[in-house]
Protein backbone atom coordinates (compact mmCIF):
# COMPACT_ATOMS: atom_id res chain seq x y z
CA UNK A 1 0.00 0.00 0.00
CA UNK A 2 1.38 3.32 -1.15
CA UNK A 3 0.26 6.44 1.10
CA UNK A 4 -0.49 10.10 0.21
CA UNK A 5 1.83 11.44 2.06
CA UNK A 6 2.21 14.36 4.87
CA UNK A 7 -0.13 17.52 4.05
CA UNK A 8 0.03 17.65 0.51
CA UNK A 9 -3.08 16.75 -0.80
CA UNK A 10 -2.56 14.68 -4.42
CA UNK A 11 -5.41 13.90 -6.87
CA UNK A 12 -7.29 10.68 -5.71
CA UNK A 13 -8.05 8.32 -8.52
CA UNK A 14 -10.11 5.08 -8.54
CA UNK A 15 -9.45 2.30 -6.06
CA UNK A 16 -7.44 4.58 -3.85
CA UNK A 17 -9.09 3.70 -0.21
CA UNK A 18 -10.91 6.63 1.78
CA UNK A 19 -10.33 5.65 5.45
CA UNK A 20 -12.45 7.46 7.77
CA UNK A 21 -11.49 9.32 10.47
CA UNK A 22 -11.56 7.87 14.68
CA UNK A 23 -14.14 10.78 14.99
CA UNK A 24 -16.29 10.62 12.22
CA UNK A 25 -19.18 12.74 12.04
CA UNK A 26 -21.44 11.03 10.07
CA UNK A 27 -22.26 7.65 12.25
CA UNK A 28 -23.50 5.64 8.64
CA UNK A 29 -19.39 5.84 7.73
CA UNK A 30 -17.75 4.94 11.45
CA UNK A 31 -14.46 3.06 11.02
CA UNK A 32 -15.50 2.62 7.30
CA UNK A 33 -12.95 1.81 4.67
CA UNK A 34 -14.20 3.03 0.77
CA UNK A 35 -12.71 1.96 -2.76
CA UNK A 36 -12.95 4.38 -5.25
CA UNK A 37 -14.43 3.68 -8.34
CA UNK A 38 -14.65 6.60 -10.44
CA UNK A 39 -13.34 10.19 -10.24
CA UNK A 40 -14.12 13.03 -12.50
CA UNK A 41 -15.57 16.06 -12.89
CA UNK A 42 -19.64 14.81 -12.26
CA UNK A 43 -18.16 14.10 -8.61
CA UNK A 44 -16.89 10.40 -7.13
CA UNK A 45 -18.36 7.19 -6.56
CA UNK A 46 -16.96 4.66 -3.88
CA UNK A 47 -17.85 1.27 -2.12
CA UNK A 48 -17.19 0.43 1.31
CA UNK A 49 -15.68 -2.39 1.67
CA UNK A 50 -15.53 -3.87 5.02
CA UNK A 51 -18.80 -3.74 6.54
CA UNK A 52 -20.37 -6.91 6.32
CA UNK A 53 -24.44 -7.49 6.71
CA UNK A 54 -26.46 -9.83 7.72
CA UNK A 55 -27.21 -10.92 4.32
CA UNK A 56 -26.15 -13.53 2.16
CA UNK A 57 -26.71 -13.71 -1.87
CA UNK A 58 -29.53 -16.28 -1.34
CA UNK A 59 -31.25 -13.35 1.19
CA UNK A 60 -30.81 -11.11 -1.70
CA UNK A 61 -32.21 -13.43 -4.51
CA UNK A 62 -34.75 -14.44 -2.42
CA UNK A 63 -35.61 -11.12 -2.30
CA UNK A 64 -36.27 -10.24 -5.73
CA UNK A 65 -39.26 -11.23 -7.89
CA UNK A 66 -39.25 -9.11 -10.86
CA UNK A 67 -35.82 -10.70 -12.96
CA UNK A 68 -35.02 -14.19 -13.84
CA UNK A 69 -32.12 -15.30 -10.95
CA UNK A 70 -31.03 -18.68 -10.23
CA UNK A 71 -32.83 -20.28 -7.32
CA UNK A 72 -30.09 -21.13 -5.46
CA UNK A 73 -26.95 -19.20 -4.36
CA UNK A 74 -23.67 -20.22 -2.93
CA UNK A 75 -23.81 -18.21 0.56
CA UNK A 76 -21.25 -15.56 -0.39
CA UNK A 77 -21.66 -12.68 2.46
CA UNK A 78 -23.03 -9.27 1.04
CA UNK A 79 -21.69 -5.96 2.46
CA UNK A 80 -22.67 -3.00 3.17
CA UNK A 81 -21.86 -0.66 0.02
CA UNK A 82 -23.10 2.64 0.98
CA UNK A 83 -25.82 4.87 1.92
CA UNK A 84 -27.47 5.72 -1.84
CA UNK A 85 -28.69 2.94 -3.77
CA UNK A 86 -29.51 0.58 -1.32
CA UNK A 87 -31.22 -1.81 -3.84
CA UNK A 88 -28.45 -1.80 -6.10
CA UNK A 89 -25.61 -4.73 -5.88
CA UNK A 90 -22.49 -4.16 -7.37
CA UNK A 91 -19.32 -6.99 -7.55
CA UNK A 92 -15.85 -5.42 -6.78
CA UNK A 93 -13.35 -8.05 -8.32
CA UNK A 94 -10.43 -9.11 -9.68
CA UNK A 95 -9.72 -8.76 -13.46
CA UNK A 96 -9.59 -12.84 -14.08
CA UNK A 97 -13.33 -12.38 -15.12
CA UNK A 98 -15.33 -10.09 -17.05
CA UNK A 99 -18.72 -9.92 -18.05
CA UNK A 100 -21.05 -7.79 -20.50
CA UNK A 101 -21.39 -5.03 -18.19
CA UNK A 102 -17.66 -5.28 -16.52
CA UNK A 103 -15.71 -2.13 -16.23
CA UNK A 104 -12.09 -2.56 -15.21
CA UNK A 105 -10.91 0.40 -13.19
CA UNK A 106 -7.10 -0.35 -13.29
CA UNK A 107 -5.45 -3.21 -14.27
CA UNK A 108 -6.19 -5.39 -10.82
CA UNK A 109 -9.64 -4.15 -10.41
CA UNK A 110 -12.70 -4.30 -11.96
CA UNK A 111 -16.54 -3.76 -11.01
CA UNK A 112 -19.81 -5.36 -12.44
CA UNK A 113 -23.09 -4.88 -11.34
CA UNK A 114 -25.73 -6.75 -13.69
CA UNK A 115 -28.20 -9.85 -13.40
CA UNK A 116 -25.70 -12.35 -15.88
CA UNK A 117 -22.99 -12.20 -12.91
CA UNK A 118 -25.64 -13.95 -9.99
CA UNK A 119 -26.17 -16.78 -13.26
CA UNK A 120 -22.06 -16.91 -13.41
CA UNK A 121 -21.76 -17.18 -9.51
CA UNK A 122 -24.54 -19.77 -9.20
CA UNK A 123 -22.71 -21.53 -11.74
CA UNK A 124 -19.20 -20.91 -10.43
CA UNK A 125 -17.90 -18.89 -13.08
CA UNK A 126 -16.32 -16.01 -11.22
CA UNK A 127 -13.89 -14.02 -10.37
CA UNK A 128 -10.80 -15.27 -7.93
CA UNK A 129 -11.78 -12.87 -5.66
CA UNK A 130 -14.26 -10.93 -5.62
CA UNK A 131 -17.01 -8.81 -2.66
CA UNK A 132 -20.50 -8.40 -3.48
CA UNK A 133 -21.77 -4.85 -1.75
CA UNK A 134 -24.99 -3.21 -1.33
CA UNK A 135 -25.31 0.39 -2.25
CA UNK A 136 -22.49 3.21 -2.69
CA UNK A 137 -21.75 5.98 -1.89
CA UNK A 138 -20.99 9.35 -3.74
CA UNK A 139 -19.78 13.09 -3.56
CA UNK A 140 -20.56 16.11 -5.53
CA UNK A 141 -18.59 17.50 -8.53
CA UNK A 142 -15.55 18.31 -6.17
CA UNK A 143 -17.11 17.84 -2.77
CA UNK A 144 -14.58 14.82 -1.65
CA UNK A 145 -11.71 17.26 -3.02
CA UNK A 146 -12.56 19.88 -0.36
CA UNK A 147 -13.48 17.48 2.05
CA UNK A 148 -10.16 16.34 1.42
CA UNK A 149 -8.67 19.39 1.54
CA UNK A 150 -10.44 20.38 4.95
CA UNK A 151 -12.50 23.44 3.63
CA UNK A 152 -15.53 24.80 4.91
CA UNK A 153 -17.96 23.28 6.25
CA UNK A 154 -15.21 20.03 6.61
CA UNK A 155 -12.50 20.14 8.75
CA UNK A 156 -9.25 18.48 8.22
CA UNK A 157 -9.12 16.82 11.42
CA UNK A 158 -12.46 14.66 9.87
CA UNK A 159 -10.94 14.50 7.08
CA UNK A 160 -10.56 11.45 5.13
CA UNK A 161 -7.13 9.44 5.09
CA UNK A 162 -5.94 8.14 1.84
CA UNK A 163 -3.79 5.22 0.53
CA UNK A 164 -3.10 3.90 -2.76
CA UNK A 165 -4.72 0.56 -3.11
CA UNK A 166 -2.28 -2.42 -4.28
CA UNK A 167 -5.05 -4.95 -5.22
CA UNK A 168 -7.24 -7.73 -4.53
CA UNK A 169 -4.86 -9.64 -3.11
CA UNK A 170 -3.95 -7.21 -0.40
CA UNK A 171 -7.41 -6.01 0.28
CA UNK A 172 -9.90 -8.84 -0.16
CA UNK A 173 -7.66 -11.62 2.30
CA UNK A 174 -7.81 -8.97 5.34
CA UNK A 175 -10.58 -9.68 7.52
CA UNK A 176 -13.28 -6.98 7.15
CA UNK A 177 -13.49 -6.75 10.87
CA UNK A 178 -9.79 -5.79 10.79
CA UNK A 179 -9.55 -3.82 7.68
CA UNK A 180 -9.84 -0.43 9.41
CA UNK A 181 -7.01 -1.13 11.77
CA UNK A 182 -5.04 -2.69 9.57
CA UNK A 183 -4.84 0.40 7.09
CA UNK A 184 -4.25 3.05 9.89
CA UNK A 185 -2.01 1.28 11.25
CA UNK A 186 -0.30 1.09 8.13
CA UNK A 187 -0.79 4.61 7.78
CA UNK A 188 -0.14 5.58 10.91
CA UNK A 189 2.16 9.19 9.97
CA UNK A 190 -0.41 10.60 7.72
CA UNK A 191 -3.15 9.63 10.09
CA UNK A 192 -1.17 11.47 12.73
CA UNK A 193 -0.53 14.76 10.13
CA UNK A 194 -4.19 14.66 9.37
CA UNK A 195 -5.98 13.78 12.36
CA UNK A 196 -4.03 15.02 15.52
């Protein structure tokens, strides 16, 4: 893992992580740890990554009357993705597999989010490793930049910390209980230039 480092605030890009601060603000993001997906000008889009529910794929197919889905799902664990778009289930993966709708975001990481991929998991066609999430969540055209940055109404001190994601391997063999530690520990010097 690569860190942003000291004060200087560098462009964030897709699959960086967004670890949240000991004294978050906003209680839905406590101890959370976000992937990036997408960066631009419309604003960002990220995933959080190590809150697991109490659902399982089967809960979720189960759920869900209106599409053709197989009956039966292996009980892979679904997480919590974010606030907006609860309904919506997105795959964060590995680049080994693609599907229709696949968009790779570097070239360790990709993201689906379509009905074919709960046929190809039923079936056991997926990715090494993959983490099925529920909902994102998403800032502003440069909203995360100046929350980043500490301006008004954010303050650095709730800032978000930043590292450079390495890939799947790294990230998706931590245990998601752990993950938050893990990464500030790993960070500890910019956690300690941003947040004390």
């Amino acid at each position: 893992m690569e860190l942003i480092e000291g004060n200087m605030i560098q462009p964030v890009r897709a699959t960086d992580l967004l670890i949240a601060p000991p004294g978050m603000p906003d209680p839905r993001f406590r101890d959370a740890v976000m992937m990036l997906t997408h960066v631009n000008d419309q604003g960002s889009f990220a995933l959080c990554v190590n809150r697991a529910t109490e659902y399982t794929l089967n809960d979720v197919v189960d759920n869900i009357d209106d599409i053709n889905l197989p009956e039966h799902m292996p009980n892979v664990p679904v997480y919590w993705g974010g606030p907006m778009g609860t309904t919506s289930i997105w795959m964060i993966h590995s680049t080994d597999w693609q599907g229709d709708r696949t968009v790779q975001l570097t070239d360790q990481w990709a993201m689906t989010s379509n009905v074919e991929m709960f046929h190809c998991i039923a079936n056991g066609d997926h990715p090494q490793q993959f983490r099925m999430v529920m909902g994102y969540a998403s800032w502003g055209p440069n909203q995360l930049q100046a929350e980043l940055k500490g301006l008004g109404p954010w303050r650095k001190e709730n800032s978000w910390l930043v590292a450079h994601n390495l890939g799947p391997d790294w990230l998706l063999e931590q245990a998601p209980e752990g993950l938050w530690t893990n990464v500030v520990t790993l960070s500890s010097n910019q956690a300690v230039d941003s947040w004390f």
